[in-house]
N, C-alpha and C. Protein backbone atom coordinates (compact mmCIF):
# COMPACT_ATOMS: atom_id res chain seq x y z
N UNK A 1 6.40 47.15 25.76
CA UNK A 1 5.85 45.85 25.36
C UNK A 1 4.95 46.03 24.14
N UNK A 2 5.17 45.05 22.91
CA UNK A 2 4.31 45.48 21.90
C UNK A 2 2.57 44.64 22.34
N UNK A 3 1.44 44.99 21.90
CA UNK A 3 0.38 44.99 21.79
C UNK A 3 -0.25 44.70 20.49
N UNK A 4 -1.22 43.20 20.97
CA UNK A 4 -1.48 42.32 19.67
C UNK A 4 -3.02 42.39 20.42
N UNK A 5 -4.01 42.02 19.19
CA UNK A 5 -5.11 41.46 19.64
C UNK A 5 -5.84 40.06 19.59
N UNK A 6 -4.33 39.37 19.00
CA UNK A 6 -4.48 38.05 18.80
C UNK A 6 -3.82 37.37 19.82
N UNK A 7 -3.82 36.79 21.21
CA UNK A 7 -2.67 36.25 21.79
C UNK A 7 -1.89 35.05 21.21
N UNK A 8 -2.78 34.63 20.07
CA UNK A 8 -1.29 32.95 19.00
C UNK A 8 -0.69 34.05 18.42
N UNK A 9 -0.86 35.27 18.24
CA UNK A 9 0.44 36.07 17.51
C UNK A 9 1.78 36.18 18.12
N UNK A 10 3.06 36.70 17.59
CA UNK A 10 4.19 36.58 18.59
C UNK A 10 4.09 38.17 19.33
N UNK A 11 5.24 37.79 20.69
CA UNK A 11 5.32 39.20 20.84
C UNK A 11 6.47 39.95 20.78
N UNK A 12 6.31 40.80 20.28
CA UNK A 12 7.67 41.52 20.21
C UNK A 12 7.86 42.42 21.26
N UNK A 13 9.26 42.52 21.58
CA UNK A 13 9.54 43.70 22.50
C UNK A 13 10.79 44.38 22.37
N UNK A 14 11.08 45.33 22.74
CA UNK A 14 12.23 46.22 22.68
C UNK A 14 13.94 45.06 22.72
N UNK A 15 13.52 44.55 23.85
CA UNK A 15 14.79 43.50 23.84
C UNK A 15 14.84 42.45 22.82
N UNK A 16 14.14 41.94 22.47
CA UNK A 16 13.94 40.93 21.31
C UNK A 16 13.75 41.45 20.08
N UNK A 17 13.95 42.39 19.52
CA UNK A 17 13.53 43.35 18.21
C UNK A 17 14.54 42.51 17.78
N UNK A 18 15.62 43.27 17.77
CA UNK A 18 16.85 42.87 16.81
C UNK A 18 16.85 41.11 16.77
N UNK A 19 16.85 40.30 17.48
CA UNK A 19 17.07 38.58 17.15
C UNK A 19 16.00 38.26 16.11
N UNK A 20 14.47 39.17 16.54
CA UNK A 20 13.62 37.91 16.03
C UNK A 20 13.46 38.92 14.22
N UNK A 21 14.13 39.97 14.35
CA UNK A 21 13.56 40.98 12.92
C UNK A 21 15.04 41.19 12.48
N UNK A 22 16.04 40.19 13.01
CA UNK A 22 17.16 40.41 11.70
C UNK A 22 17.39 40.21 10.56
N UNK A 23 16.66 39.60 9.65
CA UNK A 23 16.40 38.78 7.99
C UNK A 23 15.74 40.07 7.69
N UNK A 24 14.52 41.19 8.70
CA UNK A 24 14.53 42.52 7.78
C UNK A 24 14.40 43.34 8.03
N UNK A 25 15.83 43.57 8.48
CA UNK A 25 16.44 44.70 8.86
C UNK A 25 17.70 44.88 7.81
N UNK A 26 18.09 45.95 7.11
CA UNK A 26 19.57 46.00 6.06
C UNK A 26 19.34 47.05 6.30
N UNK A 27 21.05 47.16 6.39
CA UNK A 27 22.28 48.26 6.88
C UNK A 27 22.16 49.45 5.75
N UNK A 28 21.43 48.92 4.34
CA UNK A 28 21.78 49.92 3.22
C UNK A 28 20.10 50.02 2.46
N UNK A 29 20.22 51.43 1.93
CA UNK A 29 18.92 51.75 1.34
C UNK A 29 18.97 50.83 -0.01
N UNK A 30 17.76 50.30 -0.07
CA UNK A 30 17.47 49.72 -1.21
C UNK A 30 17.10 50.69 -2.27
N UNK A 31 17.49 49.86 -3.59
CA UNK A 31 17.51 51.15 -4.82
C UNK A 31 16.55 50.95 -5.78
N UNK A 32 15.00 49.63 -5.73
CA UNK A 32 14.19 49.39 -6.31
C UNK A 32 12.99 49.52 -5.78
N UNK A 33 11.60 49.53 -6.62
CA UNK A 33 10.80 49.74 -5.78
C UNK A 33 10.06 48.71 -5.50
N UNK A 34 10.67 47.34 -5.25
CA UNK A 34 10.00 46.60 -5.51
C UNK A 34 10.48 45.19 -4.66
N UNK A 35 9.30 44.20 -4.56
CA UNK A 35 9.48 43.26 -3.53
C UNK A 35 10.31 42.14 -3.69
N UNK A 36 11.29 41.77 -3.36
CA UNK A 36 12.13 41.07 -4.47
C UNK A 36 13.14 39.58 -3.58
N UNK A 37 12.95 39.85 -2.45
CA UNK A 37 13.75 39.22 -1.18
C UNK A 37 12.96 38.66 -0.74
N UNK A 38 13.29 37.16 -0.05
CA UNK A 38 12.44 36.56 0.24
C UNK A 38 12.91 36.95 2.22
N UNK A 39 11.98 36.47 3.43
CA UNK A 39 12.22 36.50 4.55
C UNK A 39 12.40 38.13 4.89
N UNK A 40 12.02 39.15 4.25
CA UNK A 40 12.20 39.88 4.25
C UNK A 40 11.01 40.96 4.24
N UNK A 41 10.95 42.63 5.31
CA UNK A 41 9.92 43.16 5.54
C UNK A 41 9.98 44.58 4.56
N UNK A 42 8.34 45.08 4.09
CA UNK A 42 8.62 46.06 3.42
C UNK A 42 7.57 46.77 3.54
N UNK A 43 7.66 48.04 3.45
CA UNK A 43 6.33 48.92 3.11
C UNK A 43 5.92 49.01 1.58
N UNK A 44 4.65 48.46 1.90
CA UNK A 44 3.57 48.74 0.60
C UNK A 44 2.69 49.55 0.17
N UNK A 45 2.79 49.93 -1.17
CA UNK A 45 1.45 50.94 -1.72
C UNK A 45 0.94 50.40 -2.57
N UNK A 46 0.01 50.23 -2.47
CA UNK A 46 -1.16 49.49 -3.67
C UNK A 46 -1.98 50.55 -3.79
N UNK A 47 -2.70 50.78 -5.42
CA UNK A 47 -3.27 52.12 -5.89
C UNK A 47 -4.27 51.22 -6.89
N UNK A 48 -5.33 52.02 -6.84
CA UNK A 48 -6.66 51.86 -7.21
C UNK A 48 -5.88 52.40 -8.62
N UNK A 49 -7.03 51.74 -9.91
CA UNK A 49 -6.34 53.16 -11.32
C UNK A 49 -7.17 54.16 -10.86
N UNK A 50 -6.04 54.89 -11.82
CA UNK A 50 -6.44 56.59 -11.91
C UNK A 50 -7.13 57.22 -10.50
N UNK A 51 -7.01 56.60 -9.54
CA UNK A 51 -7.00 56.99 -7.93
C UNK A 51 -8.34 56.83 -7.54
N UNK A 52 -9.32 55.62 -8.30
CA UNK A 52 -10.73 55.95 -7.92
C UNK A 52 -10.77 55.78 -6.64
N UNK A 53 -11.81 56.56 -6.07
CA UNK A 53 -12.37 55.98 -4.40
C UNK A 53 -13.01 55.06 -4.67
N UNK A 54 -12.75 53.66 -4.41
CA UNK A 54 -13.51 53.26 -4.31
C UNK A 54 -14.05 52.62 -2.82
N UNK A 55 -12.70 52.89 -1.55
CA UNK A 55 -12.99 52.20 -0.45
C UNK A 55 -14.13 52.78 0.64
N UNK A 56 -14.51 54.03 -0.58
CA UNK A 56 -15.43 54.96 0.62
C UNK A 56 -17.11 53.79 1.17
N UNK A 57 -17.28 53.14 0.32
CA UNK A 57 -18.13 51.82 -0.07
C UNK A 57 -17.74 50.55 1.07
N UNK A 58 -18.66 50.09 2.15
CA UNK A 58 -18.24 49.85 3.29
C UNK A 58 -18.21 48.27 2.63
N UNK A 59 -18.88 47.85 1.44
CA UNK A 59 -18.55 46.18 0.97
C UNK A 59 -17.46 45.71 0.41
N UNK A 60 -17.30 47.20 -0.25
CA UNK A 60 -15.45 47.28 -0.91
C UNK A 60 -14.32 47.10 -0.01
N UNK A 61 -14.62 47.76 1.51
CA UNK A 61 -13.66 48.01 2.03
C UNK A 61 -13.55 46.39 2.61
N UNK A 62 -14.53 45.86 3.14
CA UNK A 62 -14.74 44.47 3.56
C UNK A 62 -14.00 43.10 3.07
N UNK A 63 -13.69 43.46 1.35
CA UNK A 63 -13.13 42.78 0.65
C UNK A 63 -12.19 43.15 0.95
N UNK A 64 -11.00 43.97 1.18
CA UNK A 64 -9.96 44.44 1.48
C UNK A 64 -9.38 43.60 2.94
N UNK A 65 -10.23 43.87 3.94
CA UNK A 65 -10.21 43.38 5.29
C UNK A 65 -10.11 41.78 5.27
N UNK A 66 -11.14 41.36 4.33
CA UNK A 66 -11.23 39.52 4.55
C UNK A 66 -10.11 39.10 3.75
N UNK A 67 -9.58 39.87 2.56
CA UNK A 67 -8.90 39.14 1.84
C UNK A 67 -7.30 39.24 2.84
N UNK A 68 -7.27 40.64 3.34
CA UNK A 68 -5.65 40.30 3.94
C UNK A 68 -5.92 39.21 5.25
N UNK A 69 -6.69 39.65 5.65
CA UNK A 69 -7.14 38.19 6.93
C UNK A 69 -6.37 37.06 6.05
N UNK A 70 -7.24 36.73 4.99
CA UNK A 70 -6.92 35.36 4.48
C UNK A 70 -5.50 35.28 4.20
N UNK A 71 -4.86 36.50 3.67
CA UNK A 71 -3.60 36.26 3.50
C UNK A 71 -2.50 36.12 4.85
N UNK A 72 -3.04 36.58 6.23
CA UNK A 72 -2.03 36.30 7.02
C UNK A 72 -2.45 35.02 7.43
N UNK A 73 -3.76 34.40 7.77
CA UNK A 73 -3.96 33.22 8.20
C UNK A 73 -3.65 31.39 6.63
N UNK A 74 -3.58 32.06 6.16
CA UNK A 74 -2.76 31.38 4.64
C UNK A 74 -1.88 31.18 3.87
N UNK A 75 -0.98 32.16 3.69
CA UNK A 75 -0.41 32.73 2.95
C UNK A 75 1.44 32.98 3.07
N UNK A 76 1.28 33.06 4.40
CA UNK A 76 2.09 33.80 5.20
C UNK A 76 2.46 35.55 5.22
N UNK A 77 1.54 35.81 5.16
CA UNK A 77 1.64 37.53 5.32
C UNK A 77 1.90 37.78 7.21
N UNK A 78 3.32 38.25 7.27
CA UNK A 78 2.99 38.97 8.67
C UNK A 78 2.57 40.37 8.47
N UNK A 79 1.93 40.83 9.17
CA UNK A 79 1.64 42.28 8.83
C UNK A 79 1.52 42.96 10.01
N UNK A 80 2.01 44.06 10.07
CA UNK A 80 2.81 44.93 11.75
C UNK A 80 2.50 46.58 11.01
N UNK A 81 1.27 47.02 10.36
CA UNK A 81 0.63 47.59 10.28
C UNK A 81 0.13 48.06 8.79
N UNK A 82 -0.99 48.63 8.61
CA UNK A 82 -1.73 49.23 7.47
C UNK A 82 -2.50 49.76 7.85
N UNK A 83 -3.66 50.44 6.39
CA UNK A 83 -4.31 51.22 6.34
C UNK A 83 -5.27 51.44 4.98
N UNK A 84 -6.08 51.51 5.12
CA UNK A 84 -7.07 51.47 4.05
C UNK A 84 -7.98 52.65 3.71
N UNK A 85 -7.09 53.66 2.44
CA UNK A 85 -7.71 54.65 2.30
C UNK A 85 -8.85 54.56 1.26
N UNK A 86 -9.49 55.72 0.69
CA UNK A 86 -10.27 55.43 -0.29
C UNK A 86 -9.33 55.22 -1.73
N UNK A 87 -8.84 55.18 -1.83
CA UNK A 87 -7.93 54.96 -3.51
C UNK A 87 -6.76 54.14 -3.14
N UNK A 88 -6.39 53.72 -1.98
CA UNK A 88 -4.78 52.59 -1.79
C UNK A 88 -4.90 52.30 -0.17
N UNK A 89 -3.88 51.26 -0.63
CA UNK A 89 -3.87 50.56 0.91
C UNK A 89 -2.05 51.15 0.90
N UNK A 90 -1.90 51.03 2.19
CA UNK A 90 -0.05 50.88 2.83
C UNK A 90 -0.18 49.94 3.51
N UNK A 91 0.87 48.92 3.79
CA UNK A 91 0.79 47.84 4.70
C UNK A 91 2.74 47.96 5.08
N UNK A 92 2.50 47.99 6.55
CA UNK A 92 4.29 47.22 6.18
C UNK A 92 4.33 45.98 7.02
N UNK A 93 5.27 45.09 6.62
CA UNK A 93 4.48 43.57 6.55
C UNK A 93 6.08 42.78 6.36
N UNK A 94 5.95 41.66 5.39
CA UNK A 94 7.26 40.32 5.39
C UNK A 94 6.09 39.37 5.25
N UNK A 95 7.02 38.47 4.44
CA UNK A 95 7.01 37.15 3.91
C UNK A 95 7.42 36.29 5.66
N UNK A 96 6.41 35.00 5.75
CA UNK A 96 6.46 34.57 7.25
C UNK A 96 6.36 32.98 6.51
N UNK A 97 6.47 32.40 5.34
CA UNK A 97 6.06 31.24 4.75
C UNK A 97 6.57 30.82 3.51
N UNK A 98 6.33 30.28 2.66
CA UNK A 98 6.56 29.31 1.52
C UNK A 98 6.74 30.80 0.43
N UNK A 99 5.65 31.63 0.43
CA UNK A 99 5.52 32.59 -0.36
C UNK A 99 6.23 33.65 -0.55
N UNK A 100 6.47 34.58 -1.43
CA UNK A 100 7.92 35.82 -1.35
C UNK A 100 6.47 37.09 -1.07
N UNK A 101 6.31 37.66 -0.46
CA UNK A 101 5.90 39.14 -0.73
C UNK A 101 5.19 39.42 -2.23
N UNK A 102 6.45 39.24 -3.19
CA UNK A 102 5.83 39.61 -3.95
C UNK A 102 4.75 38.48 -4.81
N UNK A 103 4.41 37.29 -4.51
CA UNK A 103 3.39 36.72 -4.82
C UNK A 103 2.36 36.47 -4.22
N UNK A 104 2.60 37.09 -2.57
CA UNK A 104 1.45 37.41 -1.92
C UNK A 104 0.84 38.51 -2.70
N UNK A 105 0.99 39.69 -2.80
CA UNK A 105 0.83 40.61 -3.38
C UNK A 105 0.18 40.50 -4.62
N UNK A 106 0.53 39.42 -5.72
CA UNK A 106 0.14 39.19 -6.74
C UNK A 106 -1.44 38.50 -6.62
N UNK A 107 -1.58 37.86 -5.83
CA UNK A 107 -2.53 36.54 -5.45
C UNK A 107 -3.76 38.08 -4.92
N UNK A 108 -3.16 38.43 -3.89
CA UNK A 108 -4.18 39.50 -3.36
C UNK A 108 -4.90 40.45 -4.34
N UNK A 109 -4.37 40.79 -5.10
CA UNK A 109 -4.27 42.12 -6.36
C UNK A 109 -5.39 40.82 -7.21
N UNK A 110 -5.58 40.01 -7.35
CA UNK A 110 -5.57 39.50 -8.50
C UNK A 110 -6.96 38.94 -8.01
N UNK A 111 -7.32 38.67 -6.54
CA UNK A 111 -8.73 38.01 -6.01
C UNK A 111 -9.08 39.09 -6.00
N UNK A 112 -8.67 40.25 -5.31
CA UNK A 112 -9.34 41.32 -4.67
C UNK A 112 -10.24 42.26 -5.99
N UNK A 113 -9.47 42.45 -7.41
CA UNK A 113 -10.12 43.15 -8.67
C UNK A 113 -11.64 42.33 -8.95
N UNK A 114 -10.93 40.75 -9.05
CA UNK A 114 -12.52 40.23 -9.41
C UNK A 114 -13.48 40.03 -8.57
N UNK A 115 -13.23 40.11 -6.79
CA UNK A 115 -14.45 40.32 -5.80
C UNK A 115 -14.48 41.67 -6.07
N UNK A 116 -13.97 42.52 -6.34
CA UNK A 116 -14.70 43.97 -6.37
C UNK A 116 -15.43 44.67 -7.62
N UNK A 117 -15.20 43.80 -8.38
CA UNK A 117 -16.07 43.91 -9.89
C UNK A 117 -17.24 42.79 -9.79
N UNK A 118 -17.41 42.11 -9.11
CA UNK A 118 -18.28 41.20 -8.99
C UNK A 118 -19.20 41.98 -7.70
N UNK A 119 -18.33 42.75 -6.96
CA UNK A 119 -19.26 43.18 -6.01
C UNK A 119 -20.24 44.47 -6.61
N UNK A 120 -19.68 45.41 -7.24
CA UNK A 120 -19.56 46.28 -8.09
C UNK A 120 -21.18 45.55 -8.78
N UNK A 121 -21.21 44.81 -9.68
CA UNK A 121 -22.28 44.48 -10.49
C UNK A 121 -23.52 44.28 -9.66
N UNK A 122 -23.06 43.08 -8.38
CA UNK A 122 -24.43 42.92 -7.75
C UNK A 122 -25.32 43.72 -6.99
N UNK A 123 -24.31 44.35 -6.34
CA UNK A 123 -24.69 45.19 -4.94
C UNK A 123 -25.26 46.88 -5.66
N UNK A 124 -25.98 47.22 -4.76
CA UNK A 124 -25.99 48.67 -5.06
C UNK A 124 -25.22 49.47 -5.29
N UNK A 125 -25.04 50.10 -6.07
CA UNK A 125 -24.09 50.94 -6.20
C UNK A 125 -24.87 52.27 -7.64
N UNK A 126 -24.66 53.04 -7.16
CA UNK A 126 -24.71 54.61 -7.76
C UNK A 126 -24.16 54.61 -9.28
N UNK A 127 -22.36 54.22 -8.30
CA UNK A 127 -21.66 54.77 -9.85
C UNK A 127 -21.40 53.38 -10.61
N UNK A 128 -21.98 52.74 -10.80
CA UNK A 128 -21.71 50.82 -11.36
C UNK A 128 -21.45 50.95 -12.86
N UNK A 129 -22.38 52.17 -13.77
CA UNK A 129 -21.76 52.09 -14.84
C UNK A 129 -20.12 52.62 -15.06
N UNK A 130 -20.07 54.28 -14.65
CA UNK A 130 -19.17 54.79 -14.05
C UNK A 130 -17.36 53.98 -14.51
N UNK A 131 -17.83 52.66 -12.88
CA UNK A 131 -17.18 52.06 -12.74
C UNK A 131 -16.22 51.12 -13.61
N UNK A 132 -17.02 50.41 -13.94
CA UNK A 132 -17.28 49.08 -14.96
C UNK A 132 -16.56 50.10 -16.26
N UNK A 133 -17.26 51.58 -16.80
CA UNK A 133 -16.34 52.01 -17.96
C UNK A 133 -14.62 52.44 -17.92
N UNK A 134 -14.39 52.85 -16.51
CA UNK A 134 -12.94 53.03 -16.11
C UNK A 134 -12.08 51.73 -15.91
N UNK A 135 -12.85 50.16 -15.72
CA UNK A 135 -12.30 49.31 -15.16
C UNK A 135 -11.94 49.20 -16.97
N UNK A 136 -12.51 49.24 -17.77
CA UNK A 136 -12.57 48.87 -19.01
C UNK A 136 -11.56 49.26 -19.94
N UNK A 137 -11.68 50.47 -19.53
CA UNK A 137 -10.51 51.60 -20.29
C UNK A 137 -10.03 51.43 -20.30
N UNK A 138 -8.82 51.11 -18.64
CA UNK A 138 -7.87 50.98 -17.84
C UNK A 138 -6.85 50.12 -19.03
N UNK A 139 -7.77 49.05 -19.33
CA UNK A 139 -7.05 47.34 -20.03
C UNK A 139 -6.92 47.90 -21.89
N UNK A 140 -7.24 49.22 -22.29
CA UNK A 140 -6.90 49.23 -23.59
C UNK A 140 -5.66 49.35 -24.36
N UNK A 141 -4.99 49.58 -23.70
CA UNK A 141 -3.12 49.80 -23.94
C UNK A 141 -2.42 47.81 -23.31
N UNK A 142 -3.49 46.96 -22.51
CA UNK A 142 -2.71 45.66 -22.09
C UNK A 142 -2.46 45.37 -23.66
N UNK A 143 -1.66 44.06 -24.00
CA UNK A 143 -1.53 43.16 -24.81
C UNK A 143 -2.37 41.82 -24.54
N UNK A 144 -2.38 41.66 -23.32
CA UNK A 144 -2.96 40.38 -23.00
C UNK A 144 -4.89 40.84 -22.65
N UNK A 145 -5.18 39.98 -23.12
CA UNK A 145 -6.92 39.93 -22.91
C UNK A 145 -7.18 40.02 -21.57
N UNK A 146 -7.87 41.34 -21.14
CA UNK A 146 -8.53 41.74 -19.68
C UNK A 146 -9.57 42.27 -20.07
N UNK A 147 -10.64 42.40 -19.33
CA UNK A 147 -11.77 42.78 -19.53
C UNK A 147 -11.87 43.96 -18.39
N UNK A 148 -11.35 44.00 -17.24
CA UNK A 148 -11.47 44.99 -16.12
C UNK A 148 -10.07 45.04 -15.32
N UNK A 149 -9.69 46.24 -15.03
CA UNK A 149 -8.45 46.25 -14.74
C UNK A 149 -8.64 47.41 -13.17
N UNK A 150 -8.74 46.92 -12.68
CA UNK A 150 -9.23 47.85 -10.52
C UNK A 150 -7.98 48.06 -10.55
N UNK A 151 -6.45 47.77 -10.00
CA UNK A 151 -5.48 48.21 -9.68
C UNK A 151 -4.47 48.61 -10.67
N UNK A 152 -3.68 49.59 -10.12
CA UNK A 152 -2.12 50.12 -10.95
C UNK A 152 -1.39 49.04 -11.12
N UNK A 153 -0.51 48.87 -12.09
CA UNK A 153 0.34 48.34 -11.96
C UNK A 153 1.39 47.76 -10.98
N UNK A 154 1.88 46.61 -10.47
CA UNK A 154 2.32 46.23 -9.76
C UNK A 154 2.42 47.06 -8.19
N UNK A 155 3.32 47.44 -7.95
CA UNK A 155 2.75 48.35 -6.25
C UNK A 155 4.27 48.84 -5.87
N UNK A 156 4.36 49.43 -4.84
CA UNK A 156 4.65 50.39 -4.59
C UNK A 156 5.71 49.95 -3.43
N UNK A 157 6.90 49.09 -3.28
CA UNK A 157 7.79 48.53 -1.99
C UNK A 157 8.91 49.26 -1.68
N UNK A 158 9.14 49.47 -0.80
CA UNK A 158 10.03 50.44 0.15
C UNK A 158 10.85 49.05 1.03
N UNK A 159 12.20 48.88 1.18
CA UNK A 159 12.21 47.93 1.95
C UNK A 159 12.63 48.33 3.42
N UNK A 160 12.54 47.31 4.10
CA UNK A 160 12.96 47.78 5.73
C UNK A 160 14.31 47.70 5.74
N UNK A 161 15.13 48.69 6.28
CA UNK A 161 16.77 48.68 6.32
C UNK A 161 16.91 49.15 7.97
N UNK A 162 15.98 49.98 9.12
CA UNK A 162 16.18 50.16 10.20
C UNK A 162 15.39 50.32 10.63
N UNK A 163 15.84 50.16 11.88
CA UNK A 163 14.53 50.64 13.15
C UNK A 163 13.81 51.90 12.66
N UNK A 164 14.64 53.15 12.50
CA UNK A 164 14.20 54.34 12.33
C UNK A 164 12.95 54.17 11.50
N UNK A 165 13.59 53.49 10.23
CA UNK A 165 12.26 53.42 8.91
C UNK A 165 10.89 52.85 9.29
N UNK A 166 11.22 51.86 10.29
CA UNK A 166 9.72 51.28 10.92
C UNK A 166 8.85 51.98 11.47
N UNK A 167 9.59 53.06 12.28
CA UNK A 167 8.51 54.15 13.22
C UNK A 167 8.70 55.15 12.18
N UNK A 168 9.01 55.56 11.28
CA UNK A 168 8.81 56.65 10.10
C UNK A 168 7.56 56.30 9.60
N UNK A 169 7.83 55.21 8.82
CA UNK A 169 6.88 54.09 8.33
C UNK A 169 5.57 54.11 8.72
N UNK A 170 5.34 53.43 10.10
CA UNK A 170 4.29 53.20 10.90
C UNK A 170 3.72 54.33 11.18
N UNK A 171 4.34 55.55 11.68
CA UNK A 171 3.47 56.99 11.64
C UNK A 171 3.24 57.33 10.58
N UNK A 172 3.87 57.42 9.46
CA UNK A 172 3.29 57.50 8.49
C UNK A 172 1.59 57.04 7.74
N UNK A 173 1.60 55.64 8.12
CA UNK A 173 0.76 55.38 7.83
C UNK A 173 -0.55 55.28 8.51
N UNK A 174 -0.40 55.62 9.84
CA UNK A 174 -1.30 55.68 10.46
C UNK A 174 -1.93 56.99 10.73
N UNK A 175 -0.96 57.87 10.10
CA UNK A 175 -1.49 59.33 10.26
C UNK A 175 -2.35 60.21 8.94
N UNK A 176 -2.23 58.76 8.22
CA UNK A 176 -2.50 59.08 6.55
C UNK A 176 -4.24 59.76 6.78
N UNK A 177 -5.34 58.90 7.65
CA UNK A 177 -6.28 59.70 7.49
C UNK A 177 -6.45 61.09 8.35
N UNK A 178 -5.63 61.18 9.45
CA UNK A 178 -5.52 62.34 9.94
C UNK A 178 -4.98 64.11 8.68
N UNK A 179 -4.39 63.66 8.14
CA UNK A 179 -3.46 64.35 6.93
C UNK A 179 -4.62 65.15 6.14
N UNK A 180 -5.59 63.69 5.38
CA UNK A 180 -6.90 63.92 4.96
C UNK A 180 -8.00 64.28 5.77
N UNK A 181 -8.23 64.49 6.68
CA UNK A 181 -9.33 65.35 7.60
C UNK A 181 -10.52 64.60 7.92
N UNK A 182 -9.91 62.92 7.93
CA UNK A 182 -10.93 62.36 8.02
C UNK A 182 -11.25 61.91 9.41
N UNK A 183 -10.03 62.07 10.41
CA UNK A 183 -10.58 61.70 11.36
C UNK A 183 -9.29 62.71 12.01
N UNK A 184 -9.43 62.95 13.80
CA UNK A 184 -8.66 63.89 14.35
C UNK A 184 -7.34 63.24 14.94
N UNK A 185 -7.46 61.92 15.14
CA UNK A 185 -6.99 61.56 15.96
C UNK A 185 -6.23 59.68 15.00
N UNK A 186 -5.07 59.26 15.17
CA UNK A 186 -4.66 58.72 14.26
C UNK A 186 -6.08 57.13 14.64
N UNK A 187 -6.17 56.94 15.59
CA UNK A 187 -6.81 55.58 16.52
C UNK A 187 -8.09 55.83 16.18
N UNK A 188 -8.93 57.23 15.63
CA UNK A 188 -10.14 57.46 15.00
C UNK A 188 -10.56 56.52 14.26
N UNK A 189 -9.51 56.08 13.33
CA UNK A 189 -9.77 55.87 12.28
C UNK A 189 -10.08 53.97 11.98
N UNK A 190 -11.55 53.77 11.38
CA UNK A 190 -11.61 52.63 12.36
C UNK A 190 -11.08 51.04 11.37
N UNK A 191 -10.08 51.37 9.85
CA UNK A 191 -9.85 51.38 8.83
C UNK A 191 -8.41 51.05 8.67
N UNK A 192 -7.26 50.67 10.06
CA UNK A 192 -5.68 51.31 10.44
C UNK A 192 -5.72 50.38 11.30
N UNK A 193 -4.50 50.07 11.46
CA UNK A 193 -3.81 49.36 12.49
C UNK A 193 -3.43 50.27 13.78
N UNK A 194 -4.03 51.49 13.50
CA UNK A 194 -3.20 52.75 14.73
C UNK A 194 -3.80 52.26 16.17
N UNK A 195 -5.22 51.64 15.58
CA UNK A 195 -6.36 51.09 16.84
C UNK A 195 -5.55 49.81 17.38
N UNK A 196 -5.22 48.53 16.76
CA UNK A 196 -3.81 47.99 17.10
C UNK A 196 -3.02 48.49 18.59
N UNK A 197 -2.25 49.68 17.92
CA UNK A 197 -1.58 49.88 19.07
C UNK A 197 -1.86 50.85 19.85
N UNK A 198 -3.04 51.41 19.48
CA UNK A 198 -3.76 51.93 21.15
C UNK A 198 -4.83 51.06 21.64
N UNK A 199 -4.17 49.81 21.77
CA UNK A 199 -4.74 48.78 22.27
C UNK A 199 -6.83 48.81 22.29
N UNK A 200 -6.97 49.30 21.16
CA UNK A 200 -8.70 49.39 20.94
C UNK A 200 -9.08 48.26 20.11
N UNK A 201 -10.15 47.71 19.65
CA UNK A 201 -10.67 47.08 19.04
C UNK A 201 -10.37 47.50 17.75
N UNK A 202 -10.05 45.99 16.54
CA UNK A 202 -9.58 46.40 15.49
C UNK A 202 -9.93 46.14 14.24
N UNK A 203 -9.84 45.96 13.14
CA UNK A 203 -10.68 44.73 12.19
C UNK A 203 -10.03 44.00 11.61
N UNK A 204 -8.61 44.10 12.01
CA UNK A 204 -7.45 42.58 11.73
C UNK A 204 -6.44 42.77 12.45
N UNK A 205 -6.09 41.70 12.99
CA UNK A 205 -4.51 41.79 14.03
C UNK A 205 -3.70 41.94 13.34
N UNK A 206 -2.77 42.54 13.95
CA UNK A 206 -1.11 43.01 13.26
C UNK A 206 -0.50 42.43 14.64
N UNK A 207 1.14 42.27 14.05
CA UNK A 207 2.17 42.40 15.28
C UNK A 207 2.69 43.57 15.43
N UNK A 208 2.06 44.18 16.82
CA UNK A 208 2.60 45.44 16.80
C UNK A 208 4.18 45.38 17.78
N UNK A 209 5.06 46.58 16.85
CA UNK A 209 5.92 46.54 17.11
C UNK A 209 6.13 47.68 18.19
N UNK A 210 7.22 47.26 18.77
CA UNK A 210 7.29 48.70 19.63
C UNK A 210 8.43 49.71 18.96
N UNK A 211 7.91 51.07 19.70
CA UNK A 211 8.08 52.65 18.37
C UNK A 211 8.63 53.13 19.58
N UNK A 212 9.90 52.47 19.74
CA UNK A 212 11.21 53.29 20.57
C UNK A 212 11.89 54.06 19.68
């Protein structure tokens, strides 16, 4: 039985996988890296430039947390797990609404740079000049007028084609701070959806799927 911490979320289960996750599920590996299908689920990498940490910063990470909130309760983001390291997030997720993935994605990328440069200026922070000169740099090769540039270029989509890829996927990403030595145990980590499905307290609901 999958395990939510929202009960208005749906539930998924072993017998119902295939009816309610057939739009993204495909038979064949996709050959782009990128979000492009609408009704459709994918793993994401979103990257800080030049790999700053910046999520080690518990107001940074906060922005991260409220903004995907907003995007599943808005947006239509389903999201059936992530993870929030210091330099990128993974999410694997689907379009559940009006919106494709990839303009969720765009909308998120695009609030999330200017709350974190705005957070960046007010709040304490150490490295603020640091910051502010890499956000700066980043935009000297754009054509178009930016003043601060927080994320890589567009991101990083893998699409869902099977079951297998989901539990590849999902351990994957939940084992990401274990890998890094940040915590021992994947459910440590208090930053992951891994807490999700060891049914612990979490800091955003996912639909967890079940990892038959």
């Amino acid at each position: 039985m999958a395990r939510i911490c929202n009960p208005s979320l749906p539930i998924i289960t072993k017998d119902n996988f295939n009816t309610l996750f057939f739009n993204i599920l495909h038979k064949k590996m996709p050959s782009k890296y990128r979000a492009t299908e609408k009704d459709t689920g994918y793993f994401i990498t979103i990257t800080t430039e030049n790999w700053i940490d910046l999520f080690t910063r518990l107001p940074l990470r906060n922005i991260i947390i409220d903004s995907l909130k907003y995007c599943i309760a808005n947006k239509g983001l389903e999201l059936y797990a992530y993870c929030i390291m210091s330099s990128h997030i993974h999410l694997l997720c689907r379009d559940d609404g009006d919106l494709m993935i990839s303009e969720i994605m765009r909308d998120f990328k695009k609030f999330t740079a200017k709350k974190i440069v705005k957070t960046i200026k007010e709040y304490p922070e150490s490295r603020r000049e640091w910051l502010l000169k890499m956000f700066r740099d980043a935009c000297r090769h754009l054509n178009r007028k930016q003043t601060y540039k927080v994320w890589q270029n567009g991101y990083h989509a893998e699409k869902i084609y099977s079951q297998k890829f989901i539990k590849q996927k999902i351990n994957y990403i939940h084992n990401n701070p274990v890998k890094e030595r940040i915590v021992e145990n994947p459910e440590d980590y208090l930053y992951s959806s891994a807490r999700n499905y060891a049914d612990l307290n979490s800091e955003i609901d996912v639909v967890c799927l079940p990892l038959f």
